[in-house]
PDB file of N, CA and C in Angstrom:
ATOM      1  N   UNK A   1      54.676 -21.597  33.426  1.00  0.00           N
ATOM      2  CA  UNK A   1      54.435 -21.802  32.018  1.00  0.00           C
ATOM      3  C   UNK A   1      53.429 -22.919  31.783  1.00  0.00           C
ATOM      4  N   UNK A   2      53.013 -24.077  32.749  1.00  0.00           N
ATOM      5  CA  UNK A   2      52.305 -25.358  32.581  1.00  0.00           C
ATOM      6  C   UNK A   2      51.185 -24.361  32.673  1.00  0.00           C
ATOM      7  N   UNK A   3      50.496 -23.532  33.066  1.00  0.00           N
ATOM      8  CA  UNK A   3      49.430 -22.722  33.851  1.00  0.00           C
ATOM      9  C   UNK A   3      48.858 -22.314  32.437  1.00  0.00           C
ATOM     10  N   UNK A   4      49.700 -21.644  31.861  1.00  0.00           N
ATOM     11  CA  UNK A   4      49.089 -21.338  29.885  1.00  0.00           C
ATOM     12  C   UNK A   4      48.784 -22.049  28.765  1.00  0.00           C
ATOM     13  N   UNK A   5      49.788 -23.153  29.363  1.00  0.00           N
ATOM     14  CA  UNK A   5      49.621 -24.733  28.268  1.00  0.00           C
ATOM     15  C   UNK A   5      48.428 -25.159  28.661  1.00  0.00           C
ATOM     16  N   UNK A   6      47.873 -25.386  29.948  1.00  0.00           N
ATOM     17  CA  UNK A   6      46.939 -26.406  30.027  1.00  0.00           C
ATOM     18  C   UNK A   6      45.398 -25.228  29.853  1.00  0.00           C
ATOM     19  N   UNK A   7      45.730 -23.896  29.801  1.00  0.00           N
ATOM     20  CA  UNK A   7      44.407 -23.177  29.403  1.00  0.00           C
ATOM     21  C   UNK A   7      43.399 -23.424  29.091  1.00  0.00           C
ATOM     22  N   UNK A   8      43.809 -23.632  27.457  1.00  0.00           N
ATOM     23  CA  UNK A   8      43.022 -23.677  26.425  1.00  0.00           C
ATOM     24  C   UNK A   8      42.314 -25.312  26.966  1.00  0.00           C
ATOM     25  N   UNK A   9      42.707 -26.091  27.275  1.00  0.00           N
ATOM     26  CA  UNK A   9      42.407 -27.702  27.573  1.00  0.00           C
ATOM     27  C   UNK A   9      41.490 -27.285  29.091  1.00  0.00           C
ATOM     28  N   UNK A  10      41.426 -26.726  29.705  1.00  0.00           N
ATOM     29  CA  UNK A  10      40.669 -26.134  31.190  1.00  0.00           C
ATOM     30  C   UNK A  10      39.452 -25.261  30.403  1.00  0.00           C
ATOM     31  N   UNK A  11      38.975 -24.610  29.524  1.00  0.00           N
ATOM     32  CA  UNK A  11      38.521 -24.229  28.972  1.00  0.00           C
ATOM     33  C   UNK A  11      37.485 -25.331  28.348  1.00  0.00           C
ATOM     34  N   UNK A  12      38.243 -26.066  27.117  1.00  0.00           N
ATOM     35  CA  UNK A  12      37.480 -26.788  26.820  1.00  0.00           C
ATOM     36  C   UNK A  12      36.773 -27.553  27.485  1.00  0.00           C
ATOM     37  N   UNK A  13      37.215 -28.319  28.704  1.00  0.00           N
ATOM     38  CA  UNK A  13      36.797 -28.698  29.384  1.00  0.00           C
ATOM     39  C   UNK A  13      35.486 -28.188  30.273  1.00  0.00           C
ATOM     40  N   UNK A  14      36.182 -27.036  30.672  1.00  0.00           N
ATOM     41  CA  UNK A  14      34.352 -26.221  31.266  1.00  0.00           C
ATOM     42  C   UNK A  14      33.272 -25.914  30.021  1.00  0.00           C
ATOM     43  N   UNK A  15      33.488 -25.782  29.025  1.00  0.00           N
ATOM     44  CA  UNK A  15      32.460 -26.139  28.260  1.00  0.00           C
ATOM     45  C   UNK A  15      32.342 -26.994  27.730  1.00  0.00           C
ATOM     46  N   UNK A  16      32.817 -28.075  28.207  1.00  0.00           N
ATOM     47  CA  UNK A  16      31.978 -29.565  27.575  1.00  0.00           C
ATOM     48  C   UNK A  16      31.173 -29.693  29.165  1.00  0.00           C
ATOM     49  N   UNK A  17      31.613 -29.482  30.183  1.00  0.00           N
ATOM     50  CA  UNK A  17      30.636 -29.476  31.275  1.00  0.00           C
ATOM     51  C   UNK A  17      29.758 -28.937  31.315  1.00  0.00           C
ATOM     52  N   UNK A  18      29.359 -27.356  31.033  1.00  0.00           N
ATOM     53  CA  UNK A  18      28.539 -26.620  30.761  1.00  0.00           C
ATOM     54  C   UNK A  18      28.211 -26.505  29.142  1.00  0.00           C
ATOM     55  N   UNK A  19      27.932 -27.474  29.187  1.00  0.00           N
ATOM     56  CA  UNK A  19      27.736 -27.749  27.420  1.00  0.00           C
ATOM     57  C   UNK A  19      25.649 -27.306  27.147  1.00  0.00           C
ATOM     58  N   UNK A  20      25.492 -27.802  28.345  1.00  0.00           N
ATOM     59  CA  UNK A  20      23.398 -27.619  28.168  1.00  0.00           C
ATOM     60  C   UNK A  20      23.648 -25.829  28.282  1.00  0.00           C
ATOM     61  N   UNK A  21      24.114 -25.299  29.120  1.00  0.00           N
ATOM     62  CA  UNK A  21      23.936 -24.283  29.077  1.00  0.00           C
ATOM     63  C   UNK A  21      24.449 -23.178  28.388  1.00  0.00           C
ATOM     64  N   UNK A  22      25.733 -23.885  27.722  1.00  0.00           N
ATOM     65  CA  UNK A  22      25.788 -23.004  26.038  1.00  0.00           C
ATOM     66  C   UNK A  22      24.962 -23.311  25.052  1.00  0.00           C
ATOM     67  N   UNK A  23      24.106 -24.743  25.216  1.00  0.00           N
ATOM     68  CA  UNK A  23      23.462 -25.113  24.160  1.00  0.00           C
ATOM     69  C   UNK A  23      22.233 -23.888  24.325  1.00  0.00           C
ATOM     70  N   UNK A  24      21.562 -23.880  25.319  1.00  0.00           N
ATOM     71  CA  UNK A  24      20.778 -22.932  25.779  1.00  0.00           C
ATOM     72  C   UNK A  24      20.950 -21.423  25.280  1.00  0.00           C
ATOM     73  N   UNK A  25      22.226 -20.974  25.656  1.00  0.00           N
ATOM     74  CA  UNK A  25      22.300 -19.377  25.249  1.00  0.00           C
ATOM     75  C   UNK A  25      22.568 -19.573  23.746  1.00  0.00           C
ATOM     76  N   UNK A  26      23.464 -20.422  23.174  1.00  0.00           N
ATOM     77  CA  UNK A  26      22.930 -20.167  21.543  1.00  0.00           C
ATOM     78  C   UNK A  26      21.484 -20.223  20.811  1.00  0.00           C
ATOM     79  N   UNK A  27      20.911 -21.541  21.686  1.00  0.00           N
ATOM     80  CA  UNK A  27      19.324 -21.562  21.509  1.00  0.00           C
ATOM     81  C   UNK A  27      18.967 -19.914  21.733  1.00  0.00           C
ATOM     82  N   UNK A  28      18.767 -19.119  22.525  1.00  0.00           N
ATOM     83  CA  UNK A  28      18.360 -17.764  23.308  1.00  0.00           C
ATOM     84  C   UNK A  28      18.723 -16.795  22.430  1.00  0.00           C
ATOM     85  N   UNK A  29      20.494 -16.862  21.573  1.00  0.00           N
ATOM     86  CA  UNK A  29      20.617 -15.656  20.551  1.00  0.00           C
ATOM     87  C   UNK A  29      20.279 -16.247  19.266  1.00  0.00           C
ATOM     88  N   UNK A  30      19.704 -17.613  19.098  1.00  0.00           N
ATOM     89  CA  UNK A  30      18.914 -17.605  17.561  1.00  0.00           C
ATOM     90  C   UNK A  30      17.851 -17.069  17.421  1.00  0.00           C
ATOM     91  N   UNK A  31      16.756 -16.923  18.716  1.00  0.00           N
ATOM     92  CA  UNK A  31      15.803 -16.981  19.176  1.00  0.00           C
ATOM     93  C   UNK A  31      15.528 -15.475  19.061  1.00  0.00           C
ATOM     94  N   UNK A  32      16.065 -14.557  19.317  1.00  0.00           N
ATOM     95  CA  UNK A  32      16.150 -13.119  19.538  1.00  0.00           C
ATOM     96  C   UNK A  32      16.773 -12.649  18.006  1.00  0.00           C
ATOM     97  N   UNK A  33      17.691 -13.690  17.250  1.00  0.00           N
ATOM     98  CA  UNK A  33      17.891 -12.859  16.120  1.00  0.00           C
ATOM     99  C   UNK A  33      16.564 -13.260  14.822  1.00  0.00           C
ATOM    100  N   UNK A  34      16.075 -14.311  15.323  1.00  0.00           N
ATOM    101  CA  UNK A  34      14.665 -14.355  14.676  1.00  0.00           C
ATOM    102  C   UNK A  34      13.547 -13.819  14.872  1.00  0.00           C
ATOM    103  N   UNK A  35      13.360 -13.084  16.216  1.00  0.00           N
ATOM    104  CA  UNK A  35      12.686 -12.241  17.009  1.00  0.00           C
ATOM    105  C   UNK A  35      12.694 -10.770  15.849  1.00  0.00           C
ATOM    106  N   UNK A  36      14.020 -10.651  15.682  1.00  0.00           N
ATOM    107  CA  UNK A  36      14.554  -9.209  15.155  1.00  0.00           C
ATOM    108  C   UNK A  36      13.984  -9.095  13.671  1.00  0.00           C
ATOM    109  N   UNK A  37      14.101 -10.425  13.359  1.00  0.00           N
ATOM    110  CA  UNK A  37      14.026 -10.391  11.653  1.00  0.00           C
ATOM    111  C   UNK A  37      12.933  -9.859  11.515  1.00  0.00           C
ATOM    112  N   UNK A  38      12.178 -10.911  12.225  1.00  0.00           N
ATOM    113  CA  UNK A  38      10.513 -11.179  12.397  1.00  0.00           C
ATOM    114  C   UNK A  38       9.834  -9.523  12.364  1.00  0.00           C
ATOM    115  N   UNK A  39       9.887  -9.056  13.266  1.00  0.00           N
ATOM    116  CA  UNK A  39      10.234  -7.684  13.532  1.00  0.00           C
ATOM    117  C   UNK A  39       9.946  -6.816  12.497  1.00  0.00           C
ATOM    118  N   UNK A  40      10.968  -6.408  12.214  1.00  0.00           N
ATOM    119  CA  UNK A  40      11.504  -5.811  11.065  1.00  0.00           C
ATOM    120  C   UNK A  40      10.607  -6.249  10.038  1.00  0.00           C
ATOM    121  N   UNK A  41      10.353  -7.335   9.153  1.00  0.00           N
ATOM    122  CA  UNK A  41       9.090  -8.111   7.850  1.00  0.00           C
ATOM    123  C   UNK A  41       8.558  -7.508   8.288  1.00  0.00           C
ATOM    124  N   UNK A  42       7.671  -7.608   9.563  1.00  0.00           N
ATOM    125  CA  UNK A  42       6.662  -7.287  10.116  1.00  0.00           C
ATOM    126  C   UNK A  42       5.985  -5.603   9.724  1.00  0.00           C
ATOM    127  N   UNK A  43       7.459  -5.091  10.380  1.00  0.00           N
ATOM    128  CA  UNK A  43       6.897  -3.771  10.211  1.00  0.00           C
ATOM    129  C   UNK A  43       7.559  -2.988   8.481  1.00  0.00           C
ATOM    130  N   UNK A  44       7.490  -3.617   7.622  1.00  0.00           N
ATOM    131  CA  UNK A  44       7.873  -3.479   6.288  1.00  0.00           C
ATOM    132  C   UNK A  44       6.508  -3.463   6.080  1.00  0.00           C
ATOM    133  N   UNK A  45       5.776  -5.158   6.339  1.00  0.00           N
ATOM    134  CA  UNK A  45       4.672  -5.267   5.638  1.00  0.00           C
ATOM    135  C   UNK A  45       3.702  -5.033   6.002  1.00  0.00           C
ATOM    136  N   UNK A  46       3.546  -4.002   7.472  1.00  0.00           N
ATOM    137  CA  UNK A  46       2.695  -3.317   7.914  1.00  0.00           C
ATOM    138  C   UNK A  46       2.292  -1.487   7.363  1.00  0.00           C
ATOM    139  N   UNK A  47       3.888  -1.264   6.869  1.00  0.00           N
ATOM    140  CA  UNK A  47       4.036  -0.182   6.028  1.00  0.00           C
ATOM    141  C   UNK A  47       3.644  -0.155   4.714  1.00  0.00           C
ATOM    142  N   UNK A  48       3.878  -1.741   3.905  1.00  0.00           N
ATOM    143  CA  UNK A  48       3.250  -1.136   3.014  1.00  0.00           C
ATOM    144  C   UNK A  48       1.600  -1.259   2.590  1.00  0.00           C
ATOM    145  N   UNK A  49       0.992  -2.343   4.210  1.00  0.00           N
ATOM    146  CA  UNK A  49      -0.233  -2.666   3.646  1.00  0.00           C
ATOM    147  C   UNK A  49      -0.987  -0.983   3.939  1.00  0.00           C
ATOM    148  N   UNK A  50      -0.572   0.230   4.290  1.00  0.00           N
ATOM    149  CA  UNK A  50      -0.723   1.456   4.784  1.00  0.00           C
ATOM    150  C   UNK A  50      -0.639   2.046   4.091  1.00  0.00           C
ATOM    151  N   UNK A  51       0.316   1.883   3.236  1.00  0.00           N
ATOM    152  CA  UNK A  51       0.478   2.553   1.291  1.00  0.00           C
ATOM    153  C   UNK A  51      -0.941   2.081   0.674  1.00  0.00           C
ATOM    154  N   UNK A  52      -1.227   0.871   0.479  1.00  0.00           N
ATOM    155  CA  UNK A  52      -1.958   0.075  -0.295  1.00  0.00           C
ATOM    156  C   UNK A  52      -3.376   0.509   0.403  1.00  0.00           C
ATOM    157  N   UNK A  53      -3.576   0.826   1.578  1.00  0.00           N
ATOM    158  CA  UNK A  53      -4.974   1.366   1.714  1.00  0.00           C
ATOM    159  C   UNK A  53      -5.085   2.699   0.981  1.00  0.00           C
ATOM    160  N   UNK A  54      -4.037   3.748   1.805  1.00  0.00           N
ATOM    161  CA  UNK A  54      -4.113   5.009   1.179  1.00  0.00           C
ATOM    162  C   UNK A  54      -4.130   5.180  -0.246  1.00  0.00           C
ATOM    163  N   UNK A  55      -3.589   4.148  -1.527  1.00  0.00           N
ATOM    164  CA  UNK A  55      -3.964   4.118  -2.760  1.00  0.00           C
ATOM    165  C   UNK A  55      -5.642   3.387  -2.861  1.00  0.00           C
ATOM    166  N   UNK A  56      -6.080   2.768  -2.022  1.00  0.00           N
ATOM    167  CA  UNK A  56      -7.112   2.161  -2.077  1.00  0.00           C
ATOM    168  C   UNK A  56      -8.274   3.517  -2.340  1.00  0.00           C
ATOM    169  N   UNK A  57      -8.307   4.374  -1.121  1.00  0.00           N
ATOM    170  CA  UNK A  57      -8.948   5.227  -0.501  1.00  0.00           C
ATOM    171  C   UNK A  57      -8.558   6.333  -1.687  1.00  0.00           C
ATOM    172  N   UNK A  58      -7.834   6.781  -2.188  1.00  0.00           N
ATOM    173  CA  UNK A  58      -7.583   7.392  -3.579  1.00  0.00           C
ATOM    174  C   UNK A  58      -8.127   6.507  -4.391  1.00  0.00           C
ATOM    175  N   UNK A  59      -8.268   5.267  -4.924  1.00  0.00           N
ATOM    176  CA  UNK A  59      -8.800   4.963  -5.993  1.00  0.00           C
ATOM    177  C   UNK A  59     -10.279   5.005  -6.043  1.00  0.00           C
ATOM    178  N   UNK A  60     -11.018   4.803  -4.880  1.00  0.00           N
ATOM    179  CA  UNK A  60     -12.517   4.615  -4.492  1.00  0.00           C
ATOM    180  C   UNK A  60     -12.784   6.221  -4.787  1.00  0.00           C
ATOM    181  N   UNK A  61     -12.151   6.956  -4.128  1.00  0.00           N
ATOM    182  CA  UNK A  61     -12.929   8.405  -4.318  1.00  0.00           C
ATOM    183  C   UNK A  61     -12.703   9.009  -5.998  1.00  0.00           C
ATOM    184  N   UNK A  62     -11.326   8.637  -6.643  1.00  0.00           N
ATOM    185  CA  UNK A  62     -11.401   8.589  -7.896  1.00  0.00           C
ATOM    186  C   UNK A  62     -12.940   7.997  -8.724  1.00  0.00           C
ATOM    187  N   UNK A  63     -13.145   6.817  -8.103  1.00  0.00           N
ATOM    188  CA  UNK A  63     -14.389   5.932  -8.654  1.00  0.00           C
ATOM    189  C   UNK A  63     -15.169   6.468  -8.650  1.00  0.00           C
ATOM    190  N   UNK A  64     -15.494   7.767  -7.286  1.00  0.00           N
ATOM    191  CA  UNK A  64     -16.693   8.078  -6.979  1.00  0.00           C
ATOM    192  C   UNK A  64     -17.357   9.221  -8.364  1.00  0.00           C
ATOM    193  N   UNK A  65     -15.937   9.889  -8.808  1.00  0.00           N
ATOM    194  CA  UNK A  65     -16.075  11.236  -8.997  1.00  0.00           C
ATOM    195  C   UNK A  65     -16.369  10.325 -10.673  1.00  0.00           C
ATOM    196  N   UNK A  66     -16.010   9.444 -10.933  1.00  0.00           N
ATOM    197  CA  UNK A  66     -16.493   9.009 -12.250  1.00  0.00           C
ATOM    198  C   UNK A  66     -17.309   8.662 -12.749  1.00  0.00           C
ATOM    199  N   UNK A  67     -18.230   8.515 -11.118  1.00  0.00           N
ATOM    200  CA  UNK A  67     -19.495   7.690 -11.520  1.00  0.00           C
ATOM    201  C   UNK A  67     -19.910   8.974 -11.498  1.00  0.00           C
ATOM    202  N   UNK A  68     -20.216  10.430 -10.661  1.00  0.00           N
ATOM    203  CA  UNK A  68     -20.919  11.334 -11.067  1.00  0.00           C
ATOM    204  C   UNK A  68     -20.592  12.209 -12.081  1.00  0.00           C
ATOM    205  N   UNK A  69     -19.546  12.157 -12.738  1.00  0.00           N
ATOM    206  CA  UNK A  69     -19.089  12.657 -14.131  1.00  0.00           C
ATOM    207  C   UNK A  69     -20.097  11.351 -15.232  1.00  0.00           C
ATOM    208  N   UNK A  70     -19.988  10.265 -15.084  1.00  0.00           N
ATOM    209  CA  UNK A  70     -20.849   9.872 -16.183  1.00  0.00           C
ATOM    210  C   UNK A  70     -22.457  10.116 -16.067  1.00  0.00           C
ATOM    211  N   UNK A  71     -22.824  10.391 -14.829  1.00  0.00           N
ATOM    212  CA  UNK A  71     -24.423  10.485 -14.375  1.00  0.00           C
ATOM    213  C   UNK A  71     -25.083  11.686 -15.019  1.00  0.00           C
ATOM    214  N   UNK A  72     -23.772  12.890 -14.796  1.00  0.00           N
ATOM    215  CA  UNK A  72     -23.557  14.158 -15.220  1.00  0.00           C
ATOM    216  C   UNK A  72     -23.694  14.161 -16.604  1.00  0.00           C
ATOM    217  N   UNK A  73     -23.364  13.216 -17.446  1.00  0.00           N
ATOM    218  CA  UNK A  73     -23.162  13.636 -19.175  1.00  0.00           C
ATOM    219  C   UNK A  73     -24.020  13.089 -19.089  1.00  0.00           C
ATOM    220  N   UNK A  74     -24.639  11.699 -18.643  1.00  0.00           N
ATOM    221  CA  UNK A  74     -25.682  11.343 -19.082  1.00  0.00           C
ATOM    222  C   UNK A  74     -26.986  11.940 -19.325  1.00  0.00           C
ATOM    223  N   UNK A  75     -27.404  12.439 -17.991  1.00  0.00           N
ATOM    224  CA  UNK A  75     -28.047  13.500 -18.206  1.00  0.00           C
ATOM    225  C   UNK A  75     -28.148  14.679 -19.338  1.00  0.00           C
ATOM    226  N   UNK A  76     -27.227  15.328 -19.622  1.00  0.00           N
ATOM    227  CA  UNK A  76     -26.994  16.245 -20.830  1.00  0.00           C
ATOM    228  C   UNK A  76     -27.361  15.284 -22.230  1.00  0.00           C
ATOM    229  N   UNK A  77     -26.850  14.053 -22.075  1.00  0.00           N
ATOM    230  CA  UNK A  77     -27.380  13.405 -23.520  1.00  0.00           C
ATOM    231  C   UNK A  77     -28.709  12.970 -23.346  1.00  0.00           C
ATOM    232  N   UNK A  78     -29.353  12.789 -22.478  1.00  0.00           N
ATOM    233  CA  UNK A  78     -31.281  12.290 -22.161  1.00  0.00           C
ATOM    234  C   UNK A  78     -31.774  13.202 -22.314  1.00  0.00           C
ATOM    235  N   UNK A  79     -31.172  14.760 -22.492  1.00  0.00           N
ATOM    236  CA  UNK A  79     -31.908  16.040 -22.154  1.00  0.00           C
ATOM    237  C   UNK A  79     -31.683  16.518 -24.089  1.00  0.00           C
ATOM    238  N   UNK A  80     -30.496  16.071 -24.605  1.00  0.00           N
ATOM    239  CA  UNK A  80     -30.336  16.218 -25.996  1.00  0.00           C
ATOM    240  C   UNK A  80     -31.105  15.453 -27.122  1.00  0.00           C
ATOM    241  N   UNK A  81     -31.103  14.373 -26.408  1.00  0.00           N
ATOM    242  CA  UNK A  81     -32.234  12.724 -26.820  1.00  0.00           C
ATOM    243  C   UNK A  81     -33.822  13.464 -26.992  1.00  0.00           C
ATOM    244  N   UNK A  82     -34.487  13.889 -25.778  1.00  0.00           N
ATOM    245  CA  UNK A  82     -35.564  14.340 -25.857  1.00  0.00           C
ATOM    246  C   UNK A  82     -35.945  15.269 -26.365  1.00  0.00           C
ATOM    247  N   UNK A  83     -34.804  16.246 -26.518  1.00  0.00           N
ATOM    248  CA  UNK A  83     -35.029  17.420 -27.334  1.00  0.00           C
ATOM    249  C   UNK A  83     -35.222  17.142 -28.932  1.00  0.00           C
ATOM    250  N   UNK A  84     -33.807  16.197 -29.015  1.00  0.00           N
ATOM    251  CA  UNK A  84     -34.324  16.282 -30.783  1.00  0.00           C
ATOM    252  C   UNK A  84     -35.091  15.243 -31.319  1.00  0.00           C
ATOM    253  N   UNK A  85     -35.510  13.858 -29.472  1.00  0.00           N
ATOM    254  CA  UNK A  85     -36.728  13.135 -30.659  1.00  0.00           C
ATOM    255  C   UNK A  85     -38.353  13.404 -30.471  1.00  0.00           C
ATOM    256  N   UNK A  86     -38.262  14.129 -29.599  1.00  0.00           N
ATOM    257  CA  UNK A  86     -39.683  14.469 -29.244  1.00  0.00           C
ATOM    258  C   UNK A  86     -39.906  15.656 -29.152  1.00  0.00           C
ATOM    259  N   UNK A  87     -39.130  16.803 -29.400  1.00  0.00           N
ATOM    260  CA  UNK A  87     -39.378  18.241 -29.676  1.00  0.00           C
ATOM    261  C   UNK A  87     -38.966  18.125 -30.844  1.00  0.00           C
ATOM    262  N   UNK A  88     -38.396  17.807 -31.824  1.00  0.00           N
ATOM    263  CA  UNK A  88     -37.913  18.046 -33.218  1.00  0.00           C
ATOM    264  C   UNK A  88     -36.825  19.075 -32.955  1.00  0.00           C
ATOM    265  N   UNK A  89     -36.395  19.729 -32.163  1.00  0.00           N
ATOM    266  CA  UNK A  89     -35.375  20.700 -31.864  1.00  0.00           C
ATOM    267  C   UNK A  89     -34.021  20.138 -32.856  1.00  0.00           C
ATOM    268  N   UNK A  90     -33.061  21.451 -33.605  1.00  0.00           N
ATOM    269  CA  UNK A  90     -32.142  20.478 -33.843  1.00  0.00           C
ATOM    270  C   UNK A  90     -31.098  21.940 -33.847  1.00  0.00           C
ATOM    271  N   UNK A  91     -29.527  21.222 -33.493  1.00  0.00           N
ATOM    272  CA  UNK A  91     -28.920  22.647 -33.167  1.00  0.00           C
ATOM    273  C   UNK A  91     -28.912  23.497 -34.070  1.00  0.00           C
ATOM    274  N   UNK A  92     -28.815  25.074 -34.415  1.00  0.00           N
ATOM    275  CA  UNK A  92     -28.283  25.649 -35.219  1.00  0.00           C
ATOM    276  C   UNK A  92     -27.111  25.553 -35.657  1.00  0.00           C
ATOM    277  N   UNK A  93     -26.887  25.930 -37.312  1.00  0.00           N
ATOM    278  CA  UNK A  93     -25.354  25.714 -37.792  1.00  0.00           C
ATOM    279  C   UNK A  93     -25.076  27.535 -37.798  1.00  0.00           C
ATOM    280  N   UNK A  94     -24.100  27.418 -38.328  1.00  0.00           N
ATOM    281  CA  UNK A  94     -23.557  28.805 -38.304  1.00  0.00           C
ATOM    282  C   UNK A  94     -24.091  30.496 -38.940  1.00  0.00           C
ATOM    283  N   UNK A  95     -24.604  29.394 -39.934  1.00  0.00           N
ATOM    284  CA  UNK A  95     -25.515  30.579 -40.449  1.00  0.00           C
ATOM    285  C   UNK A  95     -26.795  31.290 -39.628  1.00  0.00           C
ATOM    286  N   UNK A  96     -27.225  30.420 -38.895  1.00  0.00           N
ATOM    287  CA  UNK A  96     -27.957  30.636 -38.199  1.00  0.00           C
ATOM    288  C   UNK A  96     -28.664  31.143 -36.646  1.00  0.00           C
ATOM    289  N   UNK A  97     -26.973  31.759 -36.487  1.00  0.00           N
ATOM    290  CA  UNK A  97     -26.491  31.858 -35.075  1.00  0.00           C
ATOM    291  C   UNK A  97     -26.539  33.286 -34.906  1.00  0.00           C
ATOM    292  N   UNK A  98     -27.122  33.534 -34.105  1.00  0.00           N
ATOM    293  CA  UNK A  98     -27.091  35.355 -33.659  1.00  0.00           C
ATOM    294  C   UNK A  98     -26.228  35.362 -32.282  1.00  0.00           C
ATOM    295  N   UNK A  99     -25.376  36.178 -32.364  1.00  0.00           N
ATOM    296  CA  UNK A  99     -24.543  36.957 -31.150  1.00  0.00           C
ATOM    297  C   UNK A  99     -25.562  38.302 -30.560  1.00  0.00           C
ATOM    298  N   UNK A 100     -25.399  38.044 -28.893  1.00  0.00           N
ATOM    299  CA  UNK A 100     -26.022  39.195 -28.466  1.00  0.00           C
ATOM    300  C   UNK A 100     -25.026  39.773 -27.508  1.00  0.00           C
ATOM    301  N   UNK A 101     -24.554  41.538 -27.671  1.00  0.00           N
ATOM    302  CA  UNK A 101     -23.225  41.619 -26.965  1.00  0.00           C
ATOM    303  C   UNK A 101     -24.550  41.948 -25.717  1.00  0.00           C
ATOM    304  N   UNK A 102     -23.534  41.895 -24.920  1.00  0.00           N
ATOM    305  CA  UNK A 102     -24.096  42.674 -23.359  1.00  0.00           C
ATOM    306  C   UNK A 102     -23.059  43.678 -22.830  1.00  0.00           C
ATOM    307  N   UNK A 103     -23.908  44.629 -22.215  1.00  0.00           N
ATOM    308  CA  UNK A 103     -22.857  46.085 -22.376  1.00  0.00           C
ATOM    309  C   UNK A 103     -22.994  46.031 -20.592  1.00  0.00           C
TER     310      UNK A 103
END
């Protein structure tokens, strides 16, 4: 029965002796659970800087198509500009409109 009493006290004892080298392996699993965290942020904010291009790369080609949609009207209004200030051209109104069927 002395063999169970003095256990827990034989115990403590080997780890106050081996005290550097528990200090060590707790050092080793902080070390690895900061490893993990690290990790993990890491690959969050590697995911979403991958979102944030692919909206990038959608917004630029959006840009693109706006700049040749305005190049596009512009044109149609420089071509409307010249018509009615230097040809005198001006549209017809309704009265003045002929339909031609095609058969």
């Amino acid at each position: 029965m002395k063999l169970s009493a003095d256990l827990p006290m034989e115990i403590i004892k080997d780890l106050w002796f081996h005290r550097w080298a528990l200090l060590f392996y707790l050092l080793i699993v902080c070390s690895l659970s900061a490893s993990i965290v690290v990790t993990a942020k890491t690959k969050t904010e590697i995911s979403e800087l991958r979102q944030t291009e692919v909206e990038e790369d959608y917004l630029e080609n959006e840009w693109r198509n706006l700049l040749l949609e305005e190049e596009t009207l512009a044109e149609h209004s420089k071509v409307r500009d010249v018509a009615e200030n230097q040809l005198n051209m001006t549209r017809p109104d309704a009265n003045n409109e002929e339909h031609v069927e095609i058969e």
